[in-house]
PDB file of N, CA and C in Angstrom:
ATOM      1  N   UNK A   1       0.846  -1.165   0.000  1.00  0.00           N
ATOM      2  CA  UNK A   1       0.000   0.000   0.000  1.00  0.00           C
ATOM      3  C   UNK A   1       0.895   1.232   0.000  1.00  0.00           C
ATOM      4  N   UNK A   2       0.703   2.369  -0.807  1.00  0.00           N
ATOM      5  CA  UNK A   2       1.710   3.321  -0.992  1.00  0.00           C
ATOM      6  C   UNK A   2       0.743   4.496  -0.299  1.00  0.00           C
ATOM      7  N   UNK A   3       1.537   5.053  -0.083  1.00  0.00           N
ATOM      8  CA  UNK A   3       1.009   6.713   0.718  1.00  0.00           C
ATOM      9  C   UNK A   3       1.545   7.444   0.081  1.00  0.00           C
ATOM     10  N   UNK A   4       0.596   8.639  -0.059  1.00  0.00           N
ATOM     11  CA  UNK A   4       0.808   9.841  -0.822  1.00  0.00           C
ATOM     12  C   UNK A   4       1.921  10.671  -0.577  1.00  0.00           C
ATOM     13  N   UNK A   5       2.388  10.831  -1.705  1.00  0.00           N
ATOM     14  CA  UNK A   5       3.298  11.771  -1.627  1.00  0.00           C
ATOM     15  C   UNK A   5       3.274  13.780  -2.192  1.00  0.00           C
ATOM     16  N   UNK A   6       2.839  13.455  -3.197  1.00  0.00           N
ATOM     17  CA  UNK A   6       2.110  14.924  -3.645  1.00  0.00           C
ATOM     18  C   UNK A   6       1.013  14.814  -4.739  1.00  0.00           C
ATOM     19  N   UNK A   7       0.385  16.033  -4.731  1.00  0.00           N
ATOM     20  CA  UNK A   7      -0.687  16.064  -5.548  1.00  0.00           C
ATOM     21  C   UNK A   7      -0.561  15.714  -7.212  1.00  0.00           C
ATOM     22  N   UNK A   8       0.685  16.089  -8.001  1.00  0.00           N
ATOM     23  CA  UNK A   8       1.238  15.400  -9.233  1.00  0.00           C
ATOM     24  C   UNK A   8       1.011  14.029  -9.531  1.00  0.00           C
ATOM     25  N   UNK A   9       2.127  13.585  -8.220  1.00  0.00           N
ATOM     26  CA  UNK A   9       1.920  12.116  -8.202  1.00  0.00           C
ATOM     27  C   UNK A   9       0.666  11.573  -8.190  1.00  0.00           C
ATOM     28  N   UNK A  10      -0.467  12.155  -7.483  1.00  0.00           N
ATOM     29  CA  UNK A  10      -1.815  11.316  -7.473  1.00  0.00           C
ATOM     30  C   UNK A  10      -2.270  12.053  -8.856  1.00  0.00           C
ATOM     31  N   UNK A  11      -2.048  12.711  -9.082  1.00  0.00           N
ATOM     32  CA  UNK A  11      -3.030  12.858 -10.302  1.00  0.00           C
ATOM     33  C   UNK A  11      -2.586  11.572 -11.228  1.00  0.00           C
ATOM     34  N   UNK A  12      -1.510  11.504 -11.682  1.00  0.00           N
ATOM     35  CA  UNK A  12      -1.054  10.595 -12.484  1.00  0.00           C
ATOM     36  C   UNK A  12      -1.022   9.652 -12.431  1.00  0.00           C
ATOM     37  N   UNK A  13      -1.369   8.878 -11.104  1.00  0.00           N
ATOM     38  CA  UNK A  13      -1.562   7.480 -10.463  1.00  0.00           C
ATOM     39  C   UNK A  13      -3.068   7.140 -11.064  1.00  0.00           C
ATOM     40  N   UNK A  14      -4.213   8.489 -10.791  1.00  0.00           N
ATOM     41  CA  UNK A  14      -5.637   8.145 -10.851  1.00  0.00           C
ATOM     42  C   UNK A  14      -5.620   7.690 -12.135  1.00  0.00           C
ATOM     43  N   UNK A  15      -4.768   8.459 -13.127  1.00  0.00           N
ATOM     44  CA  UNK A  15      -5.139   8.352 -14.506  1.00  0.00           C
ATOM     45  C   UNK A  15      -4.959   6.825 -14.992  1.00  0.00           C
ATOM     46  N   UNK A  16      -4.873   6.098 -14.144  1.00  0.00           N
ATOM     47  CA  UNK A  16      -4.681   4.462 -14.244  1.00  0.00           C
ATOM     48  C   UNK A  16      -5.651   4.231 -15.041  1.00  0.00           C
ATOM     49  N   UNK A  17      -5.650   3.167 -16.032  1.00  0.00           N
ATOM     50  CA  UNK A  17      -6.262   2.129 -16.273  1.00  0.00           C
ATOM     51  C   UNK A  17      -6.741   0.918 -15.537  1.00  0.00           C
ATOM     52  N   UNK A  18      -6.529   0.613 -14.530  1.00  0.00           N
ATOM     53  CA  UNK A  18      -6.378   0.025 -13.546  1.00  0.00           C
ATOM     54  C   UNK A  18      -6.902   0.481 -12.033  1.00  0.00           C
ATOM     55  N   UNK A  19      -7.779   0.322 -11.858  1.00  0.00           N
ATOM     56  CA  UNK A  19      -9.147   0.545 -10.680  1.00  0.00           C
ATOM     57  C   UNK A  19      -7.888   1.165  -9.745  1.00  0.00           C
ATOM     58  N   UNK A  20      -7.663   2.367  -9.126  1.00  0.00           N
ATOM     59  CA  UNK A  20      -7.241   2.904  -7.734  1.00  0.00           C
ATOM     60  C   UNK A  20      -8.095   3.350  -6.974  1.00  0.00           C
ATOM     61  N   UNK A  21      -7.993   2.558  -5.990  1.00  0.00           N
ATOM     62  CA  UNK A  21      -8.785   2.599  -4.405  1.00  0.00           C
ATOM     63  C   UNK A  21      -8.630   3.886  -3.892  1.00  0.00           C
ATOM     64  N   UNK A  22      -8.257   4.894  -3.179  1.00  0.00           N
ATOM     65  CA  UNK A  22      -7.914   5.815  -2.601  1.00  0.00           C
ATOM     66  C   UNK A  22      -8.342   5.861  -1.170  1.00  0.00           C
ATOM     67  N   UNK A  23      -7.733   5.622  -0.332  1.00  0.00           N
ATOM     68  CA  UNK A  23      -8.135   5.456   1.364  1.00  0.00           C
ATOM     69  C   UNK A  23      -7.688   7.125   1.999  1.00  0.00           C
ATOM     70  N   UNK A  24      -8.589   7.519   1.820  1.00  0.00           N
ATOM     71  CA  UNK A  24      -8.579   9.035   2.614  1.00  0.00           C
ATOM     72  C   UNK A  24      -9.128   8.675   3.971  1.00  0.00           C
ATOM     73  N   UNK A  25      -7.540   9.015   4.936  1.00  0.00           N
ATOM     74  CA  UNK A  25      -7.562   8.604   6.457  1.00  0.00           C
ATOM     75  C   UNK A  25      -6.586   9.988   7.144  1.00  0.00           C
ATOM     76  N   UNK A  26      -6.753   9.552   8.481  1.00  0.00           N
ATOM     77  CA  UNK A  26      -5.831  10.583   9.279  1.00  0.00           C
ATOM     78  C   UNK A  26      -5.247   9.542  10.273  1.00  0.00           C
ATOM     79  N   UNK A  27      -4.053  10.395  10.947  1.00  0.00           N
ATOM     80  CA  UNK A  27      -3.485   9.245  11.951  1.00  0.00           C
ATOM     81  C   UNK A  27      -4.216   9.105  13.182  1.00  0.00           C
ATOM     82  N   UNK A  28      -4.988  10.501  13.527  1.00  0.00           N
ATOM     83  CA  UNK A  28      -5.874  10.281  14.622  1.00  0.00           C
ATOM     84  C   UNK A  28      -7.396   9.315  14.686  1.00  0.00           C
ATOM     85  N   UNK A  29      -7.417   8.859  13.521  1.00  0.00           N
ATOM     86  CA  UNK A  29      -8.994   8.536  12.970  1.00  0.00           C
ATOM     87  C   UNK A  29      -8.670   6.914  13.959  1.00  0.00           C
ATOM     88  N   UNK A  30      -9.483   6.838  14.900  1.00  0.00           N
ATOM     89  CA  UNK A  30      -9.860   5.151  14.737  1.00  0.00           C
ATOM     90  C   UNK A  30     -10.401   4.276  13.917  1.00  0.00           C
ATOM     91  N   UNK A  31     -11.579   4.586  13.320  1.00  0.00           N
ATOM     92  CA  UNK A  31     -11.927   3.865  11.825  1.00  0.00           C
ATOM     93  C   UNK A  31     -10.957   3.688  10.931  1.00  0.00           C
ATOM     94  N   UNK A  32     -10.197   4.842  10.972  1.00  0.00           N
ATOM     95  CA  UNK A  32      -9.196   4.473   9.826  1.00  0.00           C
ATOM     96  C   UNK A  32      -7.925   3.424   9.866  1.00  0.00           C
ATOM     97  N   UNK A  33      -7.358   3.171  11.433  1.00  0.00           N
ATOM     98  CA  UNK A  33      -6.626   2.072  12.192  1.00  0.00           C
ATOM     99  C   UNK A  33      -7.624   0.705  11.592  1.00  0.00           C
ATOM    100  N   UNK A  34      -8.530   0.939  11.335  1.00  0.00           N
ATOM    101  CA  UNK A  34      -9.399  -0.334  11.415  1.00  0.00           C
ATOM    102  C   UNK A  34      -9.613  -0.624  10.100  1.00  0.00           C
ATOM    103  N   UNK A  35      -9.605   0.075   8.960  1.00  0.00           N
ATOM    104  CA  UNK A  35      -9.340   0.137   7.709  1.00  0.00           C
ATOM    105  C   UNK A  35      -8.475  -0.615   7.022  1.00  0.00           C
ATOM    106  N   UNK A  36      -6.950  -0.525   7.859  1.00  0.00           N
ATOM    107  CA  UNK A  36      -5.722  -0.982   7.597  1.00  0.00           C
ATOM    108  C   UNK A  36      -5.341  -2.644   7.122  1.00  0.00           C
ATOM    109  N   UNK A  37      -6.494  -3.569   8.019  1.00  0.00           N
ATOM    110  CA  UNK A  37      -6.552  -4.713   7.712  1.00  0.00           C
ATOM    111  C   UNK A  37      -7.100  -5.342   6.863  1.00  0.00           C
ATOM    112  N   UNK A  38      -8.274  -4.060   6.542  1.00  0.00           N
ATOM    113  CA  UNK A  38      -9.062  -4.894   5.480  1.00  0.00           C
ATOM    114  C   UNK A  38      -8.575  -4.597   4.318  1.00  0.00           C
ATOM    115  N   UNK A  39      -7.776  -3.305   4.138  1.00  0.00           N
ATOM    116  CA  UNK A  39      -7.248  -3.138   3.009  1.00  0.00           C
ATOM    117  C   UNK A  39      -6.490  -4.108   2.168  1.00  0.00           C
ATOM    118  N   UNK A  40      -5.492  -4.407   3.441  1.00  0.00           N
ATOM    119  CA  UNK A  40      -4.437  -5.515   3.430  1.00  0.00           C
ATOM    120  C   UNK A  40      -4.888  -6.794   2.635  1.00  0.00           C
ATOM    121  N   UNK A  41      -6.105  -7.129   3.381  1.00  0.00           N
ATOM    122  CA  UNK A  41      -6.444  -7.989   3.181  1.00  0.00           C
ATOM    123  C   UNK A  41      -7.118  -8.387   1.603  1.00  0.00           C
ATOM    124  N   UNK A  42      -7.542  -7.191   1.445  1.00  0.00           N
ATOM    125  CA  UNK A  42      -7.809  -6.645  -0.071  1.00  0.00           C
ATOM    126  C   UNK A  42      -7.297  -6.575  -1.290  1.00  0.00           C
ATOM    127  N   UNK A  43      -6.001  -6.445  -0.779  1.00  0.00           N
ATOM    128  CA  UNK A  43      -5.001  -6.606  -1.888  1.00  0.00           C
ATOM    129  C   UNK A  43      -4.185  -8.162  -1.766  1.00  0.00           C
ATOM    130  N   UNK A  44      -4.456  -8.812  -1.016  1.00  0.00           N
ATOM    131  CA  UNK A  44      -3.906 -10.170  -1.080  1.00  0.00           C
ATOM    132  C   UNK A  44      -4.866 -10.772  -1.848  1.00  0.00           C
ATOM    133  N   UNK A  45      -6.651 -10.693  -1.411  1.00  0.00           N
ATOM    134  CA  UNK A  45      -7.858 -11.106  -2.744  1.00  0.00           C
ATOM    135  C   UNK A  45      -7.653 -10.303  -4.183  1.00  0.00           C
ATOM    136  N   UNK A  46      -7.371  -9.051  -4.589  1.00  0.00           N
ATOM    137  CA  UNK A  46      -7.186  -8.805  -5.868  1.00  0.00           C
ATOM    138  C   UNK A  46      -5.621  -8.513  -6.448  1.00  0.00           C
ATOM    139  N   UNK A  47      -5.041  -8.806  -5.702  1.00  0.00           N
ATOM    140  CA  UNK A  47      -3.732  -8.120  -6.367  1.00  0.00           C
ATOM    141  C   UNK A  47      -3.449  -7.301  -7.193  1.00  0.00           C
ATOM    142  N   UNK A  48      -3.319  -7.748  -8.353  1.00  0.00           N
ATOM    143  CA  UNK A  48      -2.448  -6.346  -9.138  1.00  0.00           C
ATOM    144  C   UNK A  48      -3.779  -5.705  -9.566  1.00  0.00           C
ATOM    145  N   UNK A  49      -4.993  -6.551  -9.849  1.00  0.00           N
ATOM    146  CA  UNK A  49      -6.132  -5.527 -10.392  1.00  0.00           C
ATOM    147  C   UNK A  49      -7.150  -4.418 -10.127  1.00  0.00           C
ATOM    148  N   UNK A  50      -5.831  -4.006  -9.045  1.00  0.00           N
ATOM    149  CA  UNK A  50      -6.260  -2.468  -8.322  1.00  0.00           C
ATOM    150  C   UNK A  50      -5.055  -2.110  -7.466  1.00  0.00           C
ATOM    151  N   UNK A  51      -4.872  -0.594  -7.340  1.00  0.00           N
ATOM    152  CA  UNK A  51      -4.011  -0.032  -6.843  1.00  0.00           C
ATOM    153  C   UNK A  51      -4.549   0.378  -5.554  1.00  0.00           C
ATOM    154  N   UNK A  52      -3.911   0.595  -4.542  1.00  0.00           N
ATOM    155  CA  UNK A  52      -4.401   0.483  -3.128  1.00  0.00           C
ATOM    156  C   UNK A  52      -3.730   1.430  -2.926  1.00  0.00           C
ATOM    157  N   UNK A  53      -3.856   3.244  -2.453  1.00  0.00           N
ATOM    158  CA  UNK A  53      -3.158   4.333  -2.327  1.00  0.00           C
ATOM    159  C   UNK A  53      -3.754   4.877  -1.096  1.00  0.00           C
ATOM    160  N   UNK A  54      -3.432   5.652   0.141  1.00  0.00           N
ATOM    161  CA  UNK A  54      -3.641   6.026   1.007  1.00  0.00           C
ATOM    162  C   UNK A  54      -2.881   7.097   1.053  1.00  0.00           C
ATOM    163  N   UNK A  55      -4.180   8.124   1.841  1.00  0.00           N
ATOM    164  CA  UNK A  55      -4.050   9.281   1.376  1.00  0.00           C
ATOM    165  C   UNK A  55      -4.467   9.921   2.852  1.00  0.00           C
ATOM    166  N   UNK A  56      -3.325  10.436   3.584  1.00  0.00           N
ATOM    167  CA  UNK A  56      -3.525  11.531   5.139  1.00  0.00           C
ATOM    168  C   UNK A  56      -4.055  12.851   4.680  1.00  0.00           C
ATOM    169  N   UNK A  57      -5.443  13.029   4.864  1.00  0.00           N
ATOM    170  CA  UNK A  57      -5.867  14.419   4.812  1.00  0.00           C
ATOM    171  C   UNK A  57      -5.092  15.882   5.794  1.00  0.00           C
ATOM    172  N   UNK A  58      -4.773  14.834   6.860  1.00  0.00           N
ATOM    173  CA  UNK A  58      -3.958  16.161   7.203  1.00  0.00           C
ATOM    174  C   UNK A  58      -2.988  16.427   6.494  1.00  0.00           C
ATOM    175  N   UNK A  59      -1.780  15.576   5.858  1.00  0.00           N
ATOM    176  CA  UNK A  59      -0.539  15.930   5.299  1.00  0.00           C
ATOM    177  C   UNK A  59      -1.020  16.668   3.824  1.00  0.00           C
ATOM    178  N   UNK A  60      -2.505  16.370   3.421  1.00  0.00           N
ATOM    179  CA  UNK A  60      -2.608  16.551   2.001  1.00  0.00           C
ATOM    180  C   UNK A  60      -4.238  17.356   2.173  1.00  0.00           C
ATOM    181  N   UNK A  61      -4.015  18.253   2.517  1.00  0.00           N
ATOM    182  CA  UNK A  61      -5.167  18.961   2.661  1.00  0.00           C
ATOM    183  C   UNK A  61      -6.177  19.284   1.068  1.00  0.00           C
ATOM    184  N   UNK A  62      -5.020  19.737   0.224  1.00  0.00           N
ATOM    185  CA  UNK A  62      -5.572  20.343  -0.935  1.00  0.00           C
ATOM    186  C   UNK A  62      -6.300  18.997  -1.741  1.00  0.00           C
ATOM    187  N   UNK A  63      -5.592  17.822  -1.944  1.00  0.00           N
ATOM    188  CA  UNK A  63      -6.456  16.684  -2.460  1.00  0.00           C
ATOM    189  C   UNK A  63      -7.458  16.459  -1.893  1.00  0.00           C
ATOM    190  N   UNK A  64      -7.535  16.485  -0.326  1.00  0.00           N
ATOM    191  CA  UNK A  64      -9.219  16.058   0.448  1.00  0.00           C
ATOM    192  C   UNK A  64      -9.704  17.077   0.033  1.00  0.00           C
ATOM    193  N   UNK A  65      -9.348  18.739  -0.230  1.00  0.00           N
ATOM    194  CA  UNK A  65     -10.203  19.538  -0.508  1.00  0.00           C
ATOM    195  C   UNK A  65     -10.990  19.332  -1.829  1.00  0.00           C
ATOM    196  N   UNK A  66      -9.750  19.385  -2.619  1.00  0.00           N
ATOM    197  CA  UNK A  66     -10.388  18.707  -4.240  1.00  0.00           C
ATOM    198  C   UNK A  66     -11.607  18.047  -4.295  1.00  0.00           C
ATOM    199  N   UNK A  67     -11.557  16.681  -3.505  1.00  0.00           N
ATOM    200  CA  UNK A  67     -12.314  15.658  -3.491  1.00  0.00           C
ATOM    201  C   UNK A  67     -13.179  15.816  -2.480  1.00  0.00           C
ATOM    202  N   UNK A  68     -13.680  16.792  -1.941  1.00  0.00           N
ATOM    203  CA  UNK A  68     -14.977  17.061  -1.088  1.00  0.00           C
ATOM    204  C   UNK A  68     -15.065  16.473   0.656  1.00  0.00           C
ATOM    205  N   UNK A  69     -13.471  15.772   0.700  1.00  0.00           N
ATOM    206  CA  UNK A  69     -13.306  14.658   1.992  1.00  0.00           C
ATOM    207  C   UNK A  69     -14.031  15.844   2.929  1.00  0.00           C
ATOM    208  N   UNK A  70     -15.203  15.089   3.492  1.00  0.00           N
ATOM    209  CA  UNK A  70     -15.817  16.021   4.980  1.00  0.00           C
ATOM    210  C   UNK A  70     -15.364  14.969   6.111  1.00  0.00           C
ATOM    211  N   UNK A  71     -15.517  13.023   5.917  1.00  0.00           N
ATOM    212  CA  UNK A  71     -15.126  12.706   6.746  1.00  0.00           C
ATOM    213  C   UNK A  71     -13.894  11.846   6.753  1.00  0.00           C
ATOM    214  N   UNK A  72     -13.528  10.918   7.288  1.00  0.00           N
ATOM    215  CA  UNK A  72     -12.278   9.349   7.042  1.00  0.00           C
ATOM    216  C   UNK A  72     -12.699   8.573   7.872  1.00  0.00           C
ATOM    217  N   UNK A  73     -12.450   7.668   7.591  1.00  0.00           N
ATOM    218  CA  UNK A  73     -12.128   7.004   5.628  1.00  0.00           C
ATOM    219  C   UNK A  73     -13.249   7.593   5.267  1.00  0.00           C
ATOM    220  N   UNK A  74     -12.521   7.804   4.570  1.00  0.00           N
ATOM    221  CA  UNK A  74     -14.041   8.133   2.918  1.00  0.00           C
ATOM    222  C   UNK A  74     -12.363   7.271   1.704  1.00  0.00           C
ATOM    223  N   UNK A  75     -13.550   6.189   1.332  1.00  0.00           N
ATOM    224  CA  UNK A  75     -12.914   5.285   0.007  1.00  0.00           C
ATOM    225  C   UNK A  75     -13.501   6.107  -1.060  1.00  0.00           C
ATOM    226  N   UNK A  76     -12.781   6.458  -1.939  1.00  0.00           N
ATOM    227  CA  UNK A  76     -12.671   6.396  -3.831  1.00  0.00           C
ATOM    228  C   UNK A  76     -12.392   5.913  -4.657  1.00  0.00           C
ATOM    229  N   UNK A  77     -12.779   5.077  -5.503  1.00  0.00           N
ATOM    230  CA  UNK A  77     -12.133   3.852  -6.533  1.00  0.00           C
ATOM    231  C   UNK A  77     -12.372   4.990  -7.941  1.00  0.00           C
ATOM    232  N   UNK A  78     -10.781   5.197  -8.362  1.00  0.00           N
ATOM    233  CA  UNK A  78     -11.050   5.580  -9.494  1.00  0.00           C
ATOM    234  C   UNK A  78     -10.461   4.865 -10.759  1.00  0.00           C
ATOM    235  N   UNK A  79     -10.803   5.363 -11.560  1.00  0.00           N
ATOM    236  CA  UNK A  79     -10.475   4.667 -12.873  1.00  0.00           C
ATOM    237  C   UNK A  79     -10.569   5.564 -14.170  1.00  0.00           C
ATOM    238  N   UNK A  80      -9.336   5.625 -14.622  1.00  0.00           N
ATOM    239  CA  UNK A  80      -8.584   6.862 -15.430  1.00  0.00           C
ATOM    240  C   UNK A  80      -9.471   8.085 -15.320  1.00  0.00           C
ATOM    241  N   UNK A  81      -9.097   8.177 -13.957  1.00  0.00           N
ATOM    242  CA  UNK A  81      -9.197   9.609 -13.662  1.00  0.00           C
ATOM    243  C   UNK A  81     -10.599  10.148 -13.405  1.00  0.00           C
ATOM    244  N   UNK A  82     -11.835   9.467 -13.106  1.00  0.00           N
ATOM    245  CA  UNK A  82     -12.943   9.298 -13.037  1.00  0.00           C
ATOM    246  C   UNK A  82     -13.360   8.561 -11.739  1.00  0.00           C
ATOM    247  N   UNK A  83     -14.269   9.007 -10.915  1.00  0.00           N
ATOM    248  CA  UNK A  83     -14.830   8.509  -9.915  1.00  0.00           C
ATOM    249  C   UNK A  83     -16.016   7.493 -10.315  1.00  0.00           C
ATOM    250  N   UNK A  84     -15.274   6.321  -9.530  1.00  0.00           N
ATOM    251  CA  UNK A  84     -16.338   5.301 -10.316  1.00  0.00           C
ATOM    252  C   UNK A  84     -17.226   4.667  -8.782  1.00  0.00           C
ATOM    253  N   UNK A  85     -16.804   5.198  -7.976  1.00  0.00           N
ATOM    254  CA  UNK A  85     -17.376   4.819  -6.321  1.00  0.00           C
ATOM    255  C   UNK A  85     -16.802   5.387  -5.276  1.00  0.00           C
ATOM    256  N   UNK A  86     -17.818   5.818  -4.460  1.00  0.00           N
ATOM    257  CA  UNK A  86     -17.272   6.847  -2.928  1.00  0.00           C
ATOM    258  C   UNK A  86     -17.373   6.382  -2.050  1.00  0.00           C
ATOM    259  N   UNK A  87     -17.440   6.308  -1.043  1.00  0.00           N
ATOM    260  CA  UNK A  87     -18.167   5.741   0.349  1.00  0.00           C
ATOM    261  C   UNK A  87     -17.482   6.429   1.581  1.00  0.00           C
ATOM    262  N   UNK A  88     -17.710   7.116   2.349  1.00  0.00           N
ATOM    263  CA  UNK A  88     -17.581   7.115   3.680  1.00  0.00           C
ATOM    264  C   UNK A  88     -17.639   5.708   4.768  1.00  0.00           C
ATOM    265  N   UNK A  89     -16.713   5.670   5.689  1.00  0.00           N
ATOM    266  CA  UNK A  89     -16.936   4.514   6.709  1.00  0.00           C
ATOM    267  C   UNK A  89     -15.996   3.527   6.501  1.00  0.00           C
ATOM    268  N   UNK A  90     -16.205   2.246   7.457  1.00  0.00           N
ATOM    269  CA  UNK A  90     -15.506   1.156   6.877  1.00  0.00           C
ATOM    270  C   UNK A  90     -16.592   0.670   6.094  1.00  0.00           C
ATOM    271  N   UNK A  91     -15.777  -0.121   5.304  1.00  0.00           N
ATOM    272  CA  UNK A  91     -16.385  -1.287   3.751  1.00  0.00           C
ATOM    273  C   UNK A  91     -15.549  -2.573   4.052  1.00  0.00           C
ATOM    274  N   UNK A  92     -16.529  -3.855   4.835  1.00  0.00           N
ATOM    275  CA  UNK A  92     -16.008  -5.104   4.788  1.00  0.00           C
ATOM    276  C   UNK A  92     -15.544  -5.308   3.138  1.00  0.00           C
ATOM    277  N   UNK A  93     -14.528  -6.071   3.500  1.00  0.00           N
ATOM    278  CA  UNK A  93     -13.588  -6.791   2.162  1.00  0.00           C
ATOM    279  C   UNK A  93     -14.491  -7.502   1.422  1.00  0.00           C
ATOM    280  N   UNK A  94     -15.824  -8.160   1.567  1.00  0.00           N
ATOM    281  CA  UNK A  94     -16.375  -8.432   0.362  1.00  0.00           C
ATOM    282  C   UNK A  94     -16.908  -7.593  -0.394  1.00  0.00           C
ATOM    283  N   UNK A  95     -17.574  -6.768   0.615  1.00  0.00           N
ATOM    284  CA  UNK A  95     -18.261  -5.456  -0.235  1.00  0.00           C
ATOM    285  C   UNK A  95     -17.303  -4.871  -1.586  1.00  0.00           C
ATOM    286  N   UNK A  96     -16.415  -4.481  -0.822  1.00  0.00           N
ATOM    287  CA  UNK A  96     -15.212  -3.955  -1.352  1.00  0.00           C
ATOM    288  C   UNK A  96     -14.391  -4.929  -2.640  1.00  0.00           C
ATOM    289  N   UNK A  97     -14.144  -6.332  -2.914  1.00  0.00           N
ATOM    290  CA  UNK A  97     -14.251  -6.711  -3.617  1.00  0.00           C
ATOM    291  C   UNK A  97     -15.301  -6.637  -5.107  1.00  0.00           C
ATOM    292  N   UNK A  98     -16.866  -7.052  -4.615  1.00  0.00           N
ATOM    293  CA  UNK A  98     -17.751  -6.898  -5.215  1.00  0.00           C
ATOM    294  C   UNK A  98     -17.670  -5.214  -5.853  1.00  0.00           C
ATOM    295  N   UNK A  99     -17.945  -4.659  -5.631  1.00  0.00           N
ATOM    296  CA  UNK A  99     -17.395  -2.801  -6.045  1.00  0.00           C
ATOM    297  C   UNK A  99     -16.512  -2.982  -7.036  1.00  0.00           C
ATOM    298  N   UNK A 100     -15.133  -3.474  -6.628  1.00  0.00           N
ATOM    299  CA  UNK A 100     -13.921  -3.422  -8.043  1.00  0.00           C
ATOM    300  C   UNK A 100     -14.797  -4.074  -8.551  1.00  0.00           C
ATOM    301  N   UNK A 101     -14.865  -5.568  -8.452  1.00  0.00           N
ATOM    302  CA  UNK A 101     -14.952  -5.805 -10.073  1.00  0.00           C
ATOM    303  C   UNK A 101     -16.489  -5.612 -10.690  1.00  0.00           C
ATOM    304  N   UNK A 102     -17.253  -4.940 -10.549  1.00  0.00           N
ATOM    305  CA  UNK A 102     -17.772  -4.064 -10.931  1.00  0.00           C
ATOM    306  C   UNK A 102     -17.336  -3.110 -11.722  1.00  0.00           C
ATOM    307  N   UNK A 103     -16.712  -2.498 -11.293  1.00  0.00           N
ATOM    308  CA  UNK A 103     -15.561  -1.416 -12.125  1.00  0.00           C
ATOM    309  C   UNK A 103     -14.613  -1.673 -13.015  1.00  0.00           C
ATOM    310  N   UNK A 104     -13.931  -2.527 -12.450  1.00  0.00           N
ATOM    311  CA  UNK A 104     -13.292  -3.272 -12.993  1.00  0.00           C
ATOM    312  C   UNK A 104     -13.229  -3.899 -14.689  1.00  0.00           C
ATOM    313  N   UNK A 105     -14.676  -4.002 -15.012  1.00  0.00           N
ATOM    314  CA  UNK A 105     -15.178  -5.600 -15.972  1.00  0.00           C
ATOM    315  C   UNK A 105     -15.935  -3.968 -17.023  1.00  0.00           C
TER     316      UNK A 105
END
């Protein structure tokens, strides 16, 4: 799972062909500690056919601004550069499966 580094870099990441997740979290968030496993766990069920990026609204204010973040997690699955699903909260790993490949296909 990669963490953000600057706003360039994510732009050019979204523009994937390839479903990116986006985990907009903070270090203070408890939901978002709780996030961490299922993510994990997420990318061991799909591997390469999604990018798994995490994203600290505090360190990166201007992207949560971009993207409307009011709370965290708030998930975004995009796909070249297009919002293809949002969600606030946690999202059990099947849910979250079912969603990509949706998108995905």
């Amino acid at each position: 799972m990669e963490e953000q580094k600057s706003s360039k870099a994510f732009s050019e990441i979204i523009h994937s062909d390839t479903p990116v997740l986006v985990d907009f979290s903070a270090e203070w968030c408890g939901p978002c500690k709780m996030m961490m496993p299922i993510l994990k766990e997420l990318k061991q069920v799909v591997g390469e056919h999604i990018i798994i990026l995490k994203v600290d609204v505090d360190k990166n204010p201007a992207v949560a601004a971009h993207y409307q973040i009011q709370g965290v997690p708030t998930l975004i699955i995009f796909r070249q550069r297009n919002i293809k699903w949002k969600q606030s909260g946690i999202v059990p790993v099947k849910e979250l499966k079912s969603i990509i490949d949706k998108v995905a296909s």
